[in-house]
Protein backbone atom coordinates (compact mmCIF):
# COMPACT_ATOMS: atom_id res chain seq x y z
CA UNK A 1 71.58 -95.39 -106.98
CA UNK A 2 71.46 -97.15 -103.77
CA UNK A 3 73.45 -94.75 -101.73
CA UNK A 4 71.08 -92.02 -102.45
CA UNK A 5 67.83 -94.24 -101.56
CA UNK A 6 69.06 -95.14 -98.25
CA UNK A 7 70.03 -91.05 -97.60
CA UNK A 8 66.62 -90.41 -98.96
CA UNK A 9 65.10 -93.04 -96.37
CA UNK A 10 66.80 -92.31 -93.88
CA UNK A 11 65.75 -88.34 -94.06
CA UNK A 12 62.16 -89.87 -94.67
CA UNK A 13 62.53 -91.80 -91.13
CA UNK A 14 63.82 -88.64 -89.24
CA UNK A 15 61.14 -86.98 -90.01
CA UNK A 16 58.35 -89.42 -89.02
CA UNK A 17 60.68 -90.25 -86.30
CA UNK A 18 60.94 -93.60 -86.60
CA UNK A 19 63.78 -94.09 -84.31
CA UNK A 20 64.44 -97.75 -85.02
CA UNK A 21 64.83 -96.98 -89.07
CA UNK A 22 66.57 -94.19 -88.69
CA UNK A 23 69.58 -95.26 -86.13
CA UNK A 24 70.00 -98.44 -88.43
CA UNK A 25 69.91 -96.41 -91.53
CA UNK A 26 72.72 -93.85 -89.33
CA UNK A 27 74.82 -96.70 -88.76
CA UNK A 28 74.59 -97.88 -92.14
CA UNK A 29 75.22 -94.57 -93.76
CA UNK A 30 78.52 -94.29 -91.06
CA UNK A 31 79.78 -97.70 -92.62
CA UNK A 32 79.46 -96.52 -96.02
CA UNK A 33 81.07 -93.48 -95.47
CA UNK A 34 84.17 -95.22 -93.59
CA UNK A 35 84.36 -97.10 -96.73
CA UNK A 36 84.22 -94.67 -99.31
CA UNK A 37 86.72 -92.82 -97.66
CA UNK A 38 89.19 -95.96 -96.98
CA UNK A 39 88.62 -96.27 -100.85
CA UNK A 40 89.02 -92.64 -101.05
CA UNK A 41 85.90 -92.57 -103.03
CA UNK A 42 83.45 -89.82 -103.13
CA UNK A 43 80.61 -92.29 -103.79
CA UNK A 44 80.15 -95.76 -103.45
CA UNK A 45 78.82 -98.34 -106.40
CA UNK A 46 75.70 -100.23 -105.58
CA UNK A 47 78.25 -103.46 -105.46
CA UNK A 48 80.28 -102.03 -102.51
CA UNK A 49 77.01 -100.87 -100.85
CA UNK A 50 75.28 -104.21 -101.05
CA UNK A 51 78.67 -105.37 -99.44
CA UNK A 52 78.32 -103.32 -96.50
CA UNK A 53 74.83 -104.11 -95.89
CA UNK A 54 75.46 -107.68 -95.77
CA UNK A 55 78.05 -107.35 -93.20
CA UNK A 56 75.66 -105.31 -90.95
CA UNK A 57 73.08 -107.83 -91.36
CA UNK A 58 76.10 -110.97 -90.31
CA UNK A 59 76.69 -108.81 -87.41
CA UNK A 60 73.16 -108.57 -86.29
CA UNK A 61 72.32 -112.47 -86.93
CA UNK A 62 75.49 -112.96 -84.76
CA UNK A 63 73.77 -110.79 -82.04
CA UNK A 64 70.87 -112.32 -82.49
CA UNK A 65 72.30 -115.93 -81.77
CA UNK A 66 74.24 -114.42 -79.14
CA UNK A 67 70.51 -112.97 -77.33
CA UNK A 68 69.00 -116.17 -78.05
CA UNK A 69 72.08 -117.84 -76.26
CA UNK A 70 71.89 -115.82 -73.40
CA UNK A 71 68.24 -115.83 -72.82
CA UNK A 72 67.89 -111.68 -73.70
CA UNK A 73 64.70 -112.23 -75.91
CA UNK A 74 63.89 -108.45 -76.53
CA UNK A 75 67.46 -107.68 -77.49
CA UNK A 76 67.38 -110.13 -80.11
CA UNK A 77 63.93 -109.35 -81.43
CA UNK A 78 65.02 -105.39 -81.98
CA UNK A 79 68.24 -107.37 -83.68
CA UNK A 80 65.80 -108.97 -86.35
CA UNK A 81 63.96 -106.05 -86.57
CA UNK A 82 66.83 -104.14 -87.71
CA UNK A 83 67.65 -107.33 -90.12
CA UNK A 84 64.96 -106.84 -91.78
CA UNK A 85 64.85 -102.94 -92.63
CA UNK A 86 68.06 -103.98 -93.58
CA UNK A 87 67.32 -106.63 -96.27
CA UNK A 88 64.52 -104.22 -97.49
CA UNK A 89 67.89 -102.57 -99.37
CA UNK A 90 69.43 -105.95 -100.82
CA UNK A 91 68.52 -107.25 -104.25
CA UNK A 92 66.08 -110.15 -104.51
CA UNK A 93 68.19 -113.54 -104.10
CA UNK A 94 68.64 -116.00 -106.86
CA UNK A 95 66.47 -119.31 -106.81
CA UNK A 96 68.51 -122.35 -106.90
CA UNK A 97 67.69 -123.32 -110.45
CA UNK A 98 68.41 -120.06 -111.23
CA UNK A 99 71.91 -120.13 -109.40
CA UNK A 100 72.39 -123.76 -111.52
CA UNK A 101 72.16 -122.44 -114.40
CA UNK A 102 74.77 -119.84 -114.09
CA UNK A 103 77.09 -122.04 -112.48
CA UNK A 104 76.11 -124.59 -115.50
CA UNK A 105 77.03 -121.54 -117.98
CA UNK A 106 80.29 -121.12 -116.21
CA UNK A 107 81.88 -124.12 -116.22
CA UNK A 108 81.03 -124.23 -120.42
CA UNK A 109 82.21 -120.62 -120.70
CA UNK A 110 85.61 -121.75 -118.89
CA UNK A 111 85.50 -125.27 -119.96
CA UNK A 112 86.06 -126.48 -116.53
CA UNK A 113 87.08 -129.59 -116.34
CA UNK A 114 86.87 -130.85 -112.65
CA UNK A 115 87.54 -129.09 -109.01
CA UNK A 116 90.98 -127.81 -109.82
CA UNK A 117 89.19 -125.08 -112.15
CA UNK A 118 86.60 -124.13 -109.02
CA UNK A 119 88.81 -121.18 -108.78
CA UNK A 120 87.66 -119.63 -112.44
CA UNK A 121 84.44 -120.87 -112.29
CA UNK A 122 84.03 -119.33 -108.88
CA UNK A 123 85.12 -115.87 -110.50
CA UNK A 124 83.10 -115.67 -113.28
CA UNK A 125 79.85 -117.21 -111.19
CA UNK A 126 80.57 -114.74 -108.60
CA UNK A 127 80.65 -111.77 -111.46
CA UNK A 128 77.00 -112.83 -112.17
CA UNK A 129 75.31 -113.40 -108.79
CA UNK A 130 76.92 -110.88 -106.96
CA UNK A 131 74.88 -109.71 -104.17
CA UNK A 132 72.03 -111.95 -105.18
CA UNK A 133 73.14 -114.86 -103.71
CA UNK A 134 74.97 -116.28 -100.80
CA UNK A 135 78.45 -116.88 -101.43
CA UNK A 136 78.95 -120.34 -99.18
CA UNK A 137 76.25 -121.76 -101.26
CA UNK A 138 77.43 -121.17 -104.25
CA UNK A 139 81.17 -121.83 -103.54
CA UNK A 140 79.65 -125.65 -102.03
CA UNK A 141 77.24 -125.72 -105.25
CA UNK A 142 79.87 -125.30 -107.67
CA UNK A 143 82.23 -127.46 -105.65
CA UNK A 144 79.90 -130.45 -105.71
CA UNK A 145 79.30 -130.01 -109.79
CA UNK A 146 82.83 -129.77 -110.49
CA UNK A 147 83.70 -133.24 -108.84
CA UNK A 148 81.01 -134.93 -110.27
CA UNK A 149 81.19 -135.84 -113.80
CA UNK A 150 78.56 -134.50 -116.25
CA UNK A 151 74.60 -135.34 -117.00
């Protein structure tokens, strides 16, 4: 499970002190914990989990824009540094063939018609790709099939 992985790693990195890993695996492991008990969960699924690391990684490519705005170079760098342990955790994204076809199998599955059935589409599309894909470009991928007609 993914929860225990990241506890795992982030023991691993405490004791090799790595600082960097470990306070980004800390903060992660805080947001997961807020979570679970908002949810009142004792443990998370992989699903939520994935969910949480995505919004830490927005939040540091926000910072990271926000450096490179304001000239703070080395702030920014430690910001995609931290990025990147974090994306060490999230499953391998979908190619866009790959993301297509599901959207392709979708819209027979539902027999979608045109954009006024994006909404079940979207649903059952998101089911499949969750976490392995970004969800603006799949909303704006499915969007575009639905208002054109069929090949």
């Amino acid at each position: 499970m993914l929860e225990e992985k990241i506890l795992n790693d982030y023991k691993e990195a405490m004791k090799n002190r790595d600082t960097l890993k470990s306070s980004v695996l800390s903060f992660l492991r805080a947001d997961m914990m807020n979570l679970a008990l908002a949810k009142k969960k004792e443990k998370l699924d992989d699903g939520e989990v994935i969910s949480v690391i995505k919004k830490q990684i927005k939040q540091r490519q926000d910072s990271i824009e926000q450096f490179t705005k304001g000239a703070r170079l080395e702030m920014a760098q430690k910001e995609k540094k931290e990025a990147g342990i974090l994306k060490t955790y999230l499953p391998a994204e979908l190619s866009l063939d790959e993301i297509k076809k599901v959207i392709e199998e979708a819209i027979a599955s539902t027999n979608a018609q045109g954009i006024k059935d994006m909404g079940r589409v979207m649903k059952e599309v998101t089911a499949k790709v969750s976490g392995q894909a970004d969800g603006t470009l799949v909303s704006g991928l499915v969007r575009e099939r639905l208002s054109k007609p069929p090949v």
